[in-house]
PDB file of N, CA and C in Angstrom:
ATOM      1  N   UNK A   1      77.336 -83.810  36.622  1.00  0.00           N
ATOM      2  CA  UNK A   1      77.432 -85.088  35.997  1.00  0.00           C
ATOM      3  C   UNK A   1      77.721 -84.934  34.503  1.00  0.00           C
ATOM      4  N   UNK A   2      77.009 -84.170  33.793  1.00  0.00           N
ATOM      5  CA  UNK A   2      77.127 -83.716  32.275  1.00  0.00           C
ATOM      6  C   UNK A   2      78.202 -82.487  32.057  1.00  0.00           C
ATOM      7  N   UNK A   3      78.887 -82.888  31.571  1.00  0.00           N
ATOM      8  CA  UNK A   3      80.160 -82.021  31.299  1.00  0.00           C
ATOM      9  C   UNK A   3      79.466 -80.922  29.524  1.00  0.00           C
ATOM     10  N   UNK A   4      79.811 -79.776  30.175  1.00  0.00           N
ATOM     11  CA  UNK A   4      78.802 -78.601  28.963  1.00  0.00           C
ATOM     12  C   UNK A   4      80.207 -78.797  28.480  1.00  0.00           C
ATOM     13  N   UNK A   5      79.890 -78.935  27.174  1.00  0.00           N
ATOM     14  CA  UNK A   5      80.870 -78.935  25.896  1.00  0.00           C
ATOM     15  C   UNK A   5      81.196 -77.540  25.566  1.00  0.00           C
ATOM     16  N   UNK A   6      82.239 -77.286  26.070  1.00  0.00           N
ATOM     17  CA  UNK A   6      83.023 -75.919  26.059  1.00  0.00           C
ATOM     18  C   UNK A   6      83.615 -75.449  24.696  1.00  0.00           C
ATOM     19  N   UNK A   7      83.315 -74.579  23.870  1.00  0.00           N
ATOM     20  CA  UNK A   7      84.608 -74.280  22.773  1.00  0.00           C
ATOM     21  C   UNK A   7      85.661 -73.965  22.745  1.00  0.00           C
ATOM     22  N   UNK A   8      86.643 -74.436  21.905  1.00  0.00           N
ATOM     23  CA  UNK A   8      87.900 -74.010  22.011  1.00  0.00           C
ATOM     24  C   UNK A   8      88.333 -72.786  21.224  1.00  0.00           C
ATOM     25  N   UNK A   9      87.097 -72.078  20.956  1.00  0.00           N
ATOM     26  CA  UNK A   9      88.149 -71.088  20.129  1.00  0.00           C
ATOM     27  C   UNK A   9      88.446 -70.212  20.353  1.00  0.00           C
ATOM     28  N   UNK A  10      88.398 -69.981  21.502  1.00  0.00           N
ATOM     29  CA  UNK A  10      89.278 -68.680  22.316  1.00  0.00           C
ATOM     30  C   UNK A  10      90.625 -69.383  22.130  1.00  0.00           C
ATOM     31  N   UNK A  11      90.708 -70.587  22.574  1.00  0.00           N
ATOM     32  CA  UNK A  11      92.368 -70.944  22.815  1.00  0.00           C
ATOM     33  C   UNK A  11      92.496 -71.309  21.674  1.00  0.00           C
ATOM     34  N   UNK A  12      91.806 -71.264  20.827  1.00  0.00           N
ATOM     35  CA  UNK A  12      92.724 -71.426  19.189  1.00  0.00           C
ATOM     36  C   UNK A  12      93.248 -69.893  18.325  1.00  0.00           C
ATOM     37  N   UNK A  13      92.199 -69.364  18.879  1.00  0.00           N
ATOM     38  CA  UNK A  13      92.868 -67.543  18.698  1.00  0.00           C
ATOM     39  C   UNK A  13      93.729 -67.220  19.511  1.00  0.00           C
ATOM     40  N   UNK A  14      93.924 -67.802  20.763  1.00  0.00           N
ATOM     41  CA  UNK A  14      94.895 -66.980  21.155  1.00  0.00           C
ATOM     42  C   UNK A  14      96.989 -67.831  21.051  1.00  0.00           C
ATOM     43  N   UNK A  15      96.093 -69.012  20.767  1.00  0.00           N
ATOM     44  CA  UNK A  15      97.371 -69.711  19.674  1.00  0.00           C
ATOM     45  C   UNK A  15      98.346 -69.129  19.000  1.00  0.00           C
ATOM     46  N   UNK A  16      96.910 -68.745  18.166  1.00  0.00           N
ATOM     47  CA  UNK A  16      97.338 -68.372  16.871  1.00  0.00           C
ATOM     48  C   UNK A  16      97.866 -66.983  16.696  1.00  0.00           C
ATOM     49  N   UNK A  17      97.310 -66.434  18.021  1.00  0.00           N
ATOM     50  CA  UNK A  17      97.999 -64.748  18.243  1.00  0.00           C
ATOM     51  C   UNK A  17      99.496 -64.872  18.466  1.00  0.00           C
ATOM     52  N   UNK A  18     100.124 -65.965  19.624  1.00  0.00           N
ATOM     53  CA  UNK A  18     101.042 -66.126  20.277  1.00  0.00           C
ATOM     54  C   UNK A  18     102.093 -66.589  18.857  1.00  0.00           C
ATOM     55  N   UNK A  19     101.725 -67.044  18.303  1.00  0.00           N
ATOM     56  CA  UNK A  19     102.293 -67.899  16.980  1.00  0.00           C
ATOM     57  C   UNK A  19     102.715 -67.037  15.912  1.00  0.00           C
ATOM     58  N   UNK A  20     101.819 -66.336  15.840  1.00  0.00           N
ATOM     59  CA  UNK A  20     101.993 -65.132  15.012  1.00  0.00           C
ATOM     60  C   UNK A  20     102.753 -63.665  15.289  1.00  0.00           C
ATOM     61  N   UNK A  21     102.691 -64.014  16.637  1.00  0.00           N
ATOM     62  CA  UNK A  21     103.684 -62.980  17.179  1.00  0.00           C
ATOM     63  C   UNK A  21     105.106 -63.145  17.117  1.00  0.00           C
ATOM     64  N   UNK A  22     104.954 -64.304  17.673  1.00  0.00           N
ATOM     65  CA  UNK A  22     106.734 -64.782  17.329  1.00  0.00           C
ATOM     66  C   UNK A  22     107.008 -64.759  16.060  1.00  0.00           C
ATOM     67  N   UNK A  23     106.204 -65.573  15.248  1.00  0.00           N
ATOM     68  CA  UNK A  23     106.501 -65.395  13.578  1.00  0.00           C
ATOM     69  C   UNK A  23     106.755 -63.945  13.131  1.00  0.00           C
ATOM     70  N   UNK A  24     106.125 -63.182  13.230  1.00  0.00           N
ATOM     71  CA  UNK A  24     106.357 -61.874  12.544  1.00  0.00           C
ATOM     72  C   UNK A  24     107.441 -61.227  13.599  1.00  0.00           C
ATOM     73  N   UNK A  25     108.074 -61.530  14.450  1.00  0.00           N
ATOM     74  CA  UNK A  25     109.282 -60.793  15.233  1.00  0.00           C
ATOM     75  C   UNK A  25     110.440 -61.935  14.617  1.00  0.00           C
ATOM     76  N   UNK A  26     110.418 -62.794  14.230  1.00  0.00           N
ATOM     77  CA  UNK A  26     111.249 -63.724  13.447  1.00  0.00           C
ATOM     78  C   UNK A  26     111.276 -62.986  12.017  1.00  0.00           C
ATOM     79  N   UNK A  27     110.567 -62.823  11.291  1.00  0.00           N
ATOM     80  CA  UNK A  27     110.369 -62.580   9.983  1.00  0.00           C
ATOM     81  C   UNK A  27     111.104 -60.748  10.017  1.00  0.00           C
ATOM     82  N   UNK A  28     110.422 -60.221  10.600  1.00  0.00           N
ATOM     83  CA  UNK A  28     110.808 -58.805  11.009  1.00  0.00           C
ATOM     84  C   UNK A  28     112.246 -58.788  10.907  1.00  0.00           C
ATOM     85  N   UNK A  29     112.855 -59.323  11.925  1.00  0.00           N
ATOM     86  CA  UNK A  29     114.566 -59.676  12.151  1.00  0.00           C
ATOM     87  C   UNK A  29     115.315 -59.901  10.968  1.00  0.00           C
ATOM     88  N   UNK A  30     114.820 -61.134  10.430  1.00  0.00           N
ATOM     89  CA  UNK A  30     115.188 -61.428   9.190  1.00  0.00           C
ATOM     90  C   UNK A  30     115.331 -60.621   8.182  1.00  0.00           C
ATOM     91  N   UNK A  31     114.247 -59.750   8.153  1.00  0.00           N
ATOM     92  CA  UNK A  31     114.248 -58.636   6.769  1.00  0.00           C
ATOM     93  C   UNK A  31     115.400 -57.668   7.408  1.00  0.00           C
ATOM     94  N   UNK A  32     114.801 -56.746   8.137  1.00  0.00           N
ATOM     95  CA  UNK A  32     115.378 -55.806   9.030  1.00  0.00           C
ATOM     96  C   UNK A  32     117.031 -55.857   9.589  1.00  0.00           C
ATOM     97  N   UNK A  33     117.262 -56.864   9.889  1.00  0.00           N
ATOM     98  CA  UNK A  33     118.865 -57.130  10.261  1.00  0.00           C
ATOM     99  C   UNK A  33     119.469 -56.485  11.435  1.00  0.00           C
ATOM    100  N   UNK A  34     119.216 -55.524  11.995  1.00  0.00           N
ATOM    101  CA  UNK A  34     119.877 -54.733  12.690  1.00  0.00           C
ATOM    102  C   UNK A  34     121.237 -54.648  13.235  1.00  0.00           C
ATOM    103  N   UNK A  35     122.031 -53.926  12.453  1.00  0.00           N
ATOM    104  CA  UNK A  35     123.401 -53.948  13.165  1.00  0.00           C
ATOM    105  C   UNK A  35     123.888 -54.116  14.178  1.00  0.00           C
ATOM    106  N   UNK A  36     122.885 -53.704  15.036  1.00  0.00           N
ATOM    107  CA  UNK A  36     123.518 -54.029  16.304  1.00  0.00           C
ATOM    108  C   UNK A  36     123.676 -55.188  16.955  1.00  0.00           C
ATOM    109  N   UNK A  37     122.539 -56.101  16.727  1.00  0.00           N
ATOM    110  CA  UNK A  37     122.770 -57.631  16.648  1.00  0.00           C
ATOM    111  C   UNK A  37     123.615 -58.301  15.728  1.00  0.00           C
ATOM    112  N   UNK A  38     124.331 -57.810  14.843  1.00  0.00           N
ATOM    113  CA  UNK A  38     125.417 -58.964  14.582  1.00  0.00           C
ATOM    114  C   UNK A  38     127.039 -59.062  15.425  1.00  0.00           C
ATOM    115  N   UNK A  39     126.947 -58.203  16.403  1.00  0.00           N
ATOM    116  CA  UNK A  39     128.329 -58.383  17.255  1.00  0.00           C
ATOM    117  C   UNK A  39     128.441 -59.681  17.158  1.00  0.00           C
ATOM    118  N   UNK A  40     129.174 -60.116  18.078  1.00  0.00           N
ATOM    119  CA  UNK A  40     129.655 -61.746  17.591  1.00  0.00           C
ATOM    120  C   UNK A  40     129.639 -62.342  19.062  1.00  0.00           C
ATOM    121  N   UNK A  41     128.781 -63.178  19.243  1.00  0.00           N
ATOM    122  CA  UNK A  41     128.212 -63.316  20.852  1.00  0.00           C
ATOM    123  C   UNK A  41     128.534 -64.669  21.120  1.00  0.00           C
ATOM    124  N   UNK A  42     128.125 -65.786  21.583  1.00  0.00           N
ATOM    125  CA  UNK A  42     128.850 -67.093  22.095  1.00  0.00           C
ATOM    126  C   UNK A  42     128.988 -67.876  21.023  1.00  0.00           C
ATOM    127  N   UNK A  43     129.852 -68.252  19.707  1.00  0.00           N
ATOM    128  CA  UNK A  43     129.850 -68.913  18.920  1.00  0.00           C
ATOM    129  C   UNK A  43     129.157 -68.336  17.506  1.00  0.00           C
ATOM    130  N   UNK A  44     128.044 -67.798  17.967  1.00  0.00           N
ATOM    131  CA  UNK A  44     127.710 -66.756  16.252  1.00  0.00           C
ATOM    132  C   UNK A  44     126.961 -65.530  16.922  1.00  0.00           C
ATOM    133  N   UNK A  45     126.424 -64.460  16.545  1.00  0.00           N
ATOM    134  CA  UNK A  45     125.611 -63.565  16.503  1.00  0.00           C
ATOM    135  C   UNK A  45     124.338 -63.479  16.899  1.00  0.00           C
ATOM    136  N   UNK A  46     124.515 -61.923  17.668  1.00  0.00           N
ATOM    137  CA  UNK A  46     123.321 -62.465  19.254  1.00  0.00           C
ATOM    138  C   UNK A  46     122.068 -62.486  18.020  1.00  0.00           C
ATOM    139  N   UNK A  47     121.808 -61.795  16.661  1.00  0.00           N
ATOM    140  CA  UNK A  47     120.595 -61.755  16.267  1.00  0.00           C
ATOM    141  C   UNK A  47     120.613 -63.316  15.572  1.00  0.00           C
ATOM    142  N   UNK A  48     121.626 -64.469  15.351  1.00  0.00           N
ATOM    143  CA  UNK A  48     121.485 -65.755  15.342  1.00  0.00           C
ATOM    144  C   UNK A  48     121.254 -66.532  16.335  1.00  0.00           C
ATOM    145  N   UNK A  49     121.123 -66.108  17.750  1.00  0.00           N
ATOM    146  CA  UNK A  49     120.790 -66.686  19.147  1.00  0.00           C
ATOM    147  C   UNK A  49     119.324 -65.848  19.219  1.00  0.00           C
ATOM    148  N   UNK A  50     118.804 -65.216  18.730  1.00  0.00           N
ATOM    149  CA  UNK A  50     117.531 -64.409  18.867  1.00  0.00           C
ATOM    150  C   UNK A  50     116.532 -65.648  18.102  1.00  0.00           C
ATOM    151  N   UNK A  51     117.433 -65.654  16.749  1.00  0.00           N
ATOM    152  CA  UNK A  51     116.115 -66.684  16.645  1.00  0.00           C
ATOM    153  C   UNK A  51     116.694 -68.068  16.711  1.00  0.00           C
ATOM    154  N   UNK A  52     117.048 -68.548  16.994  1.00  0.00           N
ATOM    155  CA  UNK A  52     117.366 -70.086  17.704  1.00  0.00           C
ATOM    156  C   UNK A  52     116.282 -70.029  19.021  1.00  0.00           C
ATOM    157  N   UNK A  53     116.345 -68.748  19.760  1.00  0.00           N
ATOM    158  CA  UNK A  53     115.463 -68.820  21.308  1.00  0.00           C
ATOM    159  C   UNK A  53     114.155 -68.904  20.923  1.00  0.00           C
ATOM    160  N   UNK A  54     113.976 -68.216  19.952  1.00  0.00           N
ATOM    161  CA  UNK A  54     112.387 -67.893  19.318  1.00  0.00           C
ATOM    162  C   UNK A  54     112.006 -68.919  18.706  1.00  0.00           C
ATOM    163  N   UNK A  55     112.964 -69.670  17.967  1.00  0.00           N
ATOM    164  CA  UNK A  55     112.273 -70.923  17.315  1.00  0.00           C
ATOM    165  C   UNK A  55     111.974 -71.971  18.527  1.00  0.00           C
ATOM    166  N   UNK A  56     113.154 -72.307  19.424  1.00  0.00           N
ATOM    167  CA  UNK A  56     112.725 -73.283  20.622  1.00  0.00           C
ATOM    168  C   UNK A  56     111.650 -72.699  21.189  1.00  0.00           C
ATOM    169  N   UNK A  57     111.319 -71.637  21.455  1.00  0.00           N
ATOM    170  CA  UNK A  57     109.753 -71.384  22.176  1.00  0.00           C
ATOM    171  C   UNK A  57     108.754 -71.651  21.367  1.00  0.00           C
ATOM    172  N   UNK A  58     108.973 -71.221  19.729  1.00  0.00           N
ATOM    173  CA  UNK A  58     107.583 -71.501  19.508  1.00  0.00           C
ATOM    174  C   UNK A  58     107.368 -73.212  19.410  1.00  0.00           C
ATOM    175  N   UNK A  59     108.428 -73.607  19.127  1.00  0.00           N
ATOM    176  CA  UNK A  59     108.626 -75.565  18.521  1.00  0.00           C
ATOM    177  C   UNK A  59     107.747 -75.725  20.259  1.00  0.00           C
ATOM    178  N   UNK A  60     108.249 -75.570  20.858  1.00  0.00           N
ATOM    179  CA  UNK A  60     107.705 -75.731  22.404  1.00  0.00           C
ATOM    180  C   UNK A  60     106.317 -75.645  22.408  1.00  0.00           C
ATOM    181  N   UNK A  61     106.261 -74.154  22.228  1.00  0.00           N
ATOM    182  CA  UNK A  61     104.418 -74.037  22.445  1.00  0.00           C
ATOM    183  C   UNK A  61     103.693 -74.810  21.209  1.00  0.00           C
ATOM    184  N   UNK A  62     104.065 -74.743  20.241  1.00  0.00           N
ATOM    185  CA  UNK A  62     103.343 -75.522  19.584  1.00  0.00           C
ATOM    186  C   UNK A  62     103.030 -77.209  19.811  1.00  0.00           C
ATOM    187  N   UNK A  63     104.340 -77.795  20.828  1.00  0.00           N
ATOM    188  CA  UNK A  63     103.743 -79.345  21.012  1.00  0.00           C
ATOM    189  C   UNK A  63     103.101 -79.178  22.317  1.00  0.00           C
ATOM    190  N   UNK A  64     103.450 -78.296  22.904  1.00  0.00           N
ATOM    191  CA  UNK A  64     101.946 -77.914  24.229  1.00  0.00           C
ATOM    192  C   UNK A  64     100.663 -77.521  24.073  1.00  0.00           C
ATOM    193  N   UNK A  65     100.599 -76.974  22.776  1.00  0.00           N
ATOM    194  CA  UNK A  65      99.219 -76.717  22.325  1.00  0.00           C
ATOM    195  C   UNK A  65      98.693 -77.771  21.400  1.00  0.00           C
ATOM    196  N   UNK A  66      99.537 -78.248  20.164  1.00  0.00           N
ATOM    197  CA  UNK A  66      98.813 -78.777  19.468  1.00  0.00           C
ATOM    198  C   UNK A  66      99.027 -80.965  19.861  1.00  0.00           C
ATOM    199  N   UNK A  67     100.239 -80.950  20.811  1.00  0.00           N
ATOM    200  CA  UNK A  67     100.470 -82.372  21.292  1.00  0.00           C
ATOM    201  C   UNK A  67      99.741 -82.272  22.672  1.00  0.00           C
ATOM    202  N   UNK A  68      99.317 -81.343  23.155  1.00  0.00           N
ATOM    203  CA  UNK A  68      98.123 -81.977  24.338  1.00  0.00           C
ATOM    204  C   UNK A  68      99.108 -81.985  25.382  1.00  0.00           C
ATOM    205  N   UNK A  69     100.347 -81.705  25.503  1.00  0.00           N
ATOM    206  CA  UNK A  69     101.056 -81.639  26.710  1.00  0.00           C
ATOM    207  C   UNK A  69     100.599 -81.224  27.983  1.00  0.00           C
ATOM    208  N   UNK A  70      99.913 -80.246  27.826  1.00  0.00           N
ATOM    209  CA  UNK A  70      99.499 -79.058  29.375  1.00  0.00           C
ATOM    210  C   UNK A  70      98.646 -80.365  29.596  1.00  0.00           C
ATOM    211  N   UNK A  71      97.746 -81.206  29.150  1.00  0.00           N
ATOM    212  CA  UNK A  71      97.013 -81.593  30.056  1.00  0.00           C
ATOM    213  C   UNK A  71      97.477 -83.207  30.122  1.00  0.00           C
ATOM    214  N   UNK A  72      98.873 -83.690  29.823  1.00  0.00           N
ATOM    215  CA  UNK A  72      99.542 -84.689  30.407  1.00  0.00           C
ATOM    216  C   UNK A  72     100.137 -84.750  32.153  1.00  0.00           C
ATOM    217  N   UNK A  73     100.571 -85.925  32.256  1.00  0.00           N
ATOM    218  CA  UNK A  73     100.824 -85.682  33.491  1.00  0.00           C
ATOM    219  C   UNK A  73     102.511 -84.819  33.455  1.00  0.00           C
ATOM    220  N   UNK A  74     102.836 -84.709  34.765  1.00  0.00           N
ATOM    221  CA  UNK A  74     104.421 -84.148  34.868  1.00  0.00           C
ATOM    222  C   UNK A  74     105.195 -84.620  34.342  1.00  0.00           C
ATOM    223  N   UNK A  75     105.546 -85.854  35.013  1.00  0.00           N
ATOM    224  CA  UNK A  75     106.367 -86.556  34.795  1.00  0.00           C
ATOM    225  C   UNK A  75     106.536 -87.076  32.905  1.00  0.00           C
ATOM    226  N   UNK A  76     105.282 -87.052  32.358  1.00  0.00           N
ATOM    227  CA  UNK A  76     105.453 -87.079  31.169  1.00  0.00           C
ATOM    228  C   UNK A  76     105.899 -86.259  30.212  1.00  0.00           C
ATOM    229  N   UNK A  77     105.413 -84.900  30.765  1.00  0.00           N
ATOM    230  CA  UNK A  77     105.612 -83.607  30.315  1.00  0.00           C
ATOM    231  C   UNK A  77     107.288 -83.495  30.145  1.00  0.00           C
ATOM    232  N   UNK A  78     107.736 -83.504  31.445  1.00  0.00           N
ATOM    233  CA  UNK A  78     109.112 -83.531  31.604  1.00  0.00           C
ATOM    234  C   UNK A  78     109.811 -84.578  31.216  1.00  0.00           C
ATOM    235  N   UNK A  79     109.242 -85.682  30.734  1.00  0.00           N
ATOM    236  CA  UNK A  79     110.468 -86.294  29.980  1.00  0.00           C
ATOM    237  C   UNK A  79     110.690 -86.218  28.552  1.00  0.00           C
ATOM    238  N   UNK A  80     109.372 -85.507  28.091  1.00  0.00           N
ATOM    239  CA  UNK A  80     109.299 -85.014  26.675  1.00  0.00           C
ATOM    240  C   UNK A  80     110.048 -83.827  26.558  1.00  0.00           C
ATOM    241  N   UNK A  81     110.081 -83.104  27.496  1.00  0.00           N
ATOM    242  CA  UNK A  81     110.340 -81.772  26.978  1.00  0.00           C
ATOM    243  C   UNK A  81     112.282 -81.740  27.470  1.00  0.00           C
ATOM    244  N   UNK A  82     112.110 -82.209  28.444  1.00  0.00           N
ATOM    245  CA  UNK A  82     113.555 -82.254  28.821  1.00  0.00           C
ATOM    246  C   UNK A  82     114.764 -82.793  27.889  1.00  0.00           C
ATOM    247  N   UNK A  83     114.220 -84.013  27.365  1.00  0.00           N
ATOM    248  CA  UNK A  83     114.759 -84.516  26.468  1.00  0.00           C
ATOM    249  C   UNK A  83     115.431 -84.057  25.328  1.00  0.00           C
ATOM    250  N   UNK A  84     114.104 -83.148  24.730  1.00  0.00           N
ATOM    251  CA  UNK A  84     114.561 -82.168  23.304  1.00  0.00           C
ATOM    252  C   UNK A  84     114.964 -81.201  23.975  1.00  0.00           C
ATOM    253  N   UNK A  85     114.782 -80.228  24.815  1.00  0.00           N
ATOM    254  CA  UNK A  85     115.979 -79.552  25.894  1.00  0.00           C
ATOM    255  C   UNK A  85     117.473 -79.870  25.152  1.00  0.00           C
ATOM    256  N   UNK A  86     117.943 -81.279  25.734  1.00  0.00           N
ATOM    257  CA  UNK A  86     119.322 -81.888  26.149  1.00  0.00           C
ATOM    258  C   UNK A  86     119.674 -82.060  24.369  1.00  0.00           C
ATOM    259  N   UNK A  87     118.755 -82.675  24.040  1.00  0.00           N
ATOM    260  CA  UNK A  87     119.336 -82.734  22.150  1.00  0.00           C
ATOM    261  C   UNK A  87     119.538 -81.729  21.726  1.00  0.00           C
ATOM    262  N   UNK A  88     118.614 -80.878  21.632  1.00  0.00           N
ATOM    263  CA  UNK A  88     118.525 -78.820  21.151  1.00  0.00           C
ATOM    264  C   UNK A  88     120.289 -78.381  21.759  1.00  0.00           C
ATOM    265  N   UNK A  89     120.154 -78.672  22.635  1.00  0.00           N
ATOM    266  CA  UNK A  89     121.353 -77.884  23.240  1.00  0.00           C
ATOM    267  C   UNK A  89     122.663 -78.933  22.711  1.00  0.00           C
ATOM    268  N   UNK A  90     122.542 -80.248  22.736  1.00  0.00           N
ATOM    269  CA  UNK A  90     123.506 -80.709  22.884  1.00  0.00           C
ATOM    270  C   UNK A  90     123.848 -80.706  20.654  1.00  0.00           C
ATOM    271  N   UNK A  91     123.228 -80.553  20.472  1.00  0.00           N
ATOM    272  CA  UNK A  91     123.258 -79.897  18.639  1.00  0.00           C
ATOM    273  C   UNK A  91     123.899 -79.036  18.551  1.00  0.00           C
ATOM    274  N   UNK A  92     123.199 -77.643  19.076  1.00  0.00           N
ATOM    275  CA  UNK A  92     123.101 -76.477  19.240  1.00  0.00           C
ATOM    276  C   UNK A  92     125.310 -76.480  19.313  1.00  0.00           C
ATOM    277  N   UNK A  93     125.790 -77.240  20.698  1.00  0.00           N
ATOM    278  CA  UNK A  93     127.004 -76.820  21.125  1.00  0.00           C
ATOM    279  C   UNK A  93     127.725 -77.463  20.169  1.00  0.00           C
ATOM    280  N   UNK A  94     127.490 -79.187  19.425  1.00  0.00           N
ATOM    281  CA  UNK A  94     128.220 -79.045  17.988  1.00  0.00           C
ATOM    282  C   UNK A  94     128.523 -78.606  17.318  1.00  0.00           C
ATOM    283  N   UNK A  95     127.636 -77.658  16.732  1.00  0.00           N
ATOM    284  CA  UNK A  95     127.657 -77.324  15.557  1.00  0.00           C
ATOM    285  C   UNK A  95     127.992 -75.662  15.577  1.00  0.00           C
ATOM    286  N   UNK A  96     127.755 -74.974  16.456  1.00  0.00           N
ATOM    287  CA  UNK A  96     128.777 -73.915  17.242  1.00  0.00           C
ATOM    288  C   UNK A  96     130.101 -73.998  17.240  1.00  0.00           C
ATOM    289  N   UNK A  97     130.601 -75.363  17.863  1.00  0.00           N
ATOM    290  CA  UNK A  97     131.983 -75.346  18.209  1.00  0.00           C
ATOM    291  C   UNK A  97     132.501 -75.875  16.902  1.00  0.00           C
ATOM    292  N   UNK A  98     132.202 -76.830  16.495  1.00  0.00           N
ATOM    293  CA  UNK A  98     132.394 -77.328  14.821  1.00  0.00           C
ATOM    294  C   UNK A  98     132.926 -75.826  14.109  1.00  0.00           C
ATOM    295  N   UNK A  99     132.106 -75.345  13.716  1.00  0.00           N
ATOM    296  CA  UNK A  99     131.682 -74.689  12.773  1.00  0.00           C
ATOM    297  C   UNK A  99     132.481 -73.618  13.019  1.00  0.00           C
ATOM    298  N   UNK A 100     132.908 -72.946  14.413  1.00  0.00           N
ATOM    299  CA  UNK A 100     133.604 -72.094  13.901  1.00  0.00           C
ATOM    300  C   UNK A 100     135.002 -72.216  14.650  1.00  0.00           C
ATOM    301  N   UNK A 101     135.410 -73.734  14.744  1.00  0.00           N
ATOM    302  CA  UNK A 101     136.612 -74.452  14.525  1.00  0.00           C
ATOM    303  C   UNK A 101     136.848 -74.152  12.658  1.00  0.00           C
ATOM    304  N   UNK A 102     135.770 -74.904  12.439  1.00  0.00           N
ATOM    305  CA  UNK A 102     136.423 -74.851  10.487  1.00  0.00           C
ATOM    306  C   UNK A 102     136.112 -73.162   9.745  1.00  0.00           C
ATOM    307  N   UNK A 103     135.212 -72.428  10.474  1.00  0.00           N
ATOM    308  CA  UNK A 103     135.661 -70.850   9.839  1.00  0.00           C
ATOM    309  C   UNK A 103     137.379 -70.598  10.247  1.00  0.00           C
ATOM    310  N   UNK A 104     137.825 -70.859  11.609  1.00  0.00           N
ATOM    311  CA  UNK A 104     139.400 -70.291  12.064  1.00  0.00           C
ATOM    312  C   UNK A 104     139.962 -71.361  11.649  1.00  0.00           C
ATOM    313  N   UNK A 105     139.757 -72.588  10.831  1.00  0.00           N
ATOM    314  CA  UNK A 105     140.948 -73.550  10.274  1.00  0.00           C
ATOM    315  C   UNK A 105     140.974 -72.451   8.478  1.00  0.00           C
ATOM    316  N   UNK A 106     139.600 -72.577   7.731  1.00  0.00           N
ATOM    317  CA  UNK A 106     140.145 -72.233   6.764  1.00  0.00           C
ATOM    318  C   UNK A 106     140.042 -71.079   6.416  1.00  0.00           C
ATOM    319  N   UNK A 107     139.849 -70.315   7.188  1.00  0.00           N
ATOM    320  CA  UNK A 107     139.747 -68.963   7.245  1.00  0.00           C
ATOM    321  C   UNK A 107     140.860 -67.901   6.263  1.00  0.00           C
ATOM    322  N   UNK A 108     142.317 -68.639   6.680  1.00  0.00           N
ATOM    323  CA  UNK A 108     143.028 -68.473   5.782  1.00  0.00           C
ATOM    324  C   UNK A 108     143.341 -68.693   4.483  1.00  0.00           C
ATOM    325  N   UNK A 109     143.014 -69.938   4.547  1.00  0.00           N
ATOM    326  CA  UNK A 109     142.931 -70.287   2.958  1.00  0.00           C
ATOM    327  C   UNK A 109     141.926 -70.368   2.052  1.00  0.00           C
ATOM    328  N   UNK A 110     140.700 -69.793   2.623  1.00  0.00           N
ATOM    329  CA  UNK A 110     139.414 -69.523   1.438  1.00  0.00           C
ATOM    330  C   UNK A 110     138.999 -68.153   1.887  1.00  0.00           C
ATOM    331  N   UNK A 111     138.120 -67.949   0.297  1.00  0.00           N
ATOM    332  CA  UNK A 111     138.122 -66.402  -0.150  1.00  0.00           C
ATOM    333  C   UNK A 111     136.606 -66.548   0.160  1.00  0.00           C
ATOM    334  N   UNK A 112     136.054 -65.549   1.251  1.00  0.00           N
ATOM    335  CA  UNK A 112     134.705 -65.605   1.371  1.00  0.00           C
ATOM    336  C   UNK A 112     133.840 -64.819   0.877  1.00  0.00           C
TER     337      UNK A 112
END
């Protein structure tokens, strides 16, 4: 009948582990650079698709952890998340195709 008031701070450490992990493999990248990730992969550079993936996971886990998602229903879940899904991506392919439409328009005529 009496619900024992449980703490959360296991799941706030382990948040904050998950959070911090991605952050410092983001940050890492950033400093670090590695040559081998700048080949030139669907529209820009797989180590510019490394963290685009890493940022959508953490933007993700963070409104599942800190917006209360996991314990919404499905159907809610999924229309939240699906949604920014379809925008993320549907950005994402603008500004890809944009962008390096106008690097091969002025490519020729500006000094980079």
């Amino acid at each position: 009948m009496g619900h024992a008031h449980e703490s959360n701070k296991k799941r706030i450490w382990i948040v904050l582990a998950i959070l911090t992990i991605i952050t410092t493999v983001e940050v890492g990248l950033g400093i670090v650079k590695p040559a081998s990730l700048h080949l030139h992969g669907w529209g820009t550079s797989w180590l510019n698709w490394i963290f685009i993936i890493l940022t959508i996971a953490k933007a993700y886990y963070i409104a599942w952890a800190f917006m209360h998602l996991e314990a919404e229903k499905t159907w809610f879940r999924r229309a939240i998340v699906w949604t920014a899904v379809f925008l993320i991506s549907y950005l994402l392919f603008i500004v890809l195709i944009e962008g390096d439409y106008l690097h091969e328009t002025l490519a020729p005529l500006v000094k980079w």
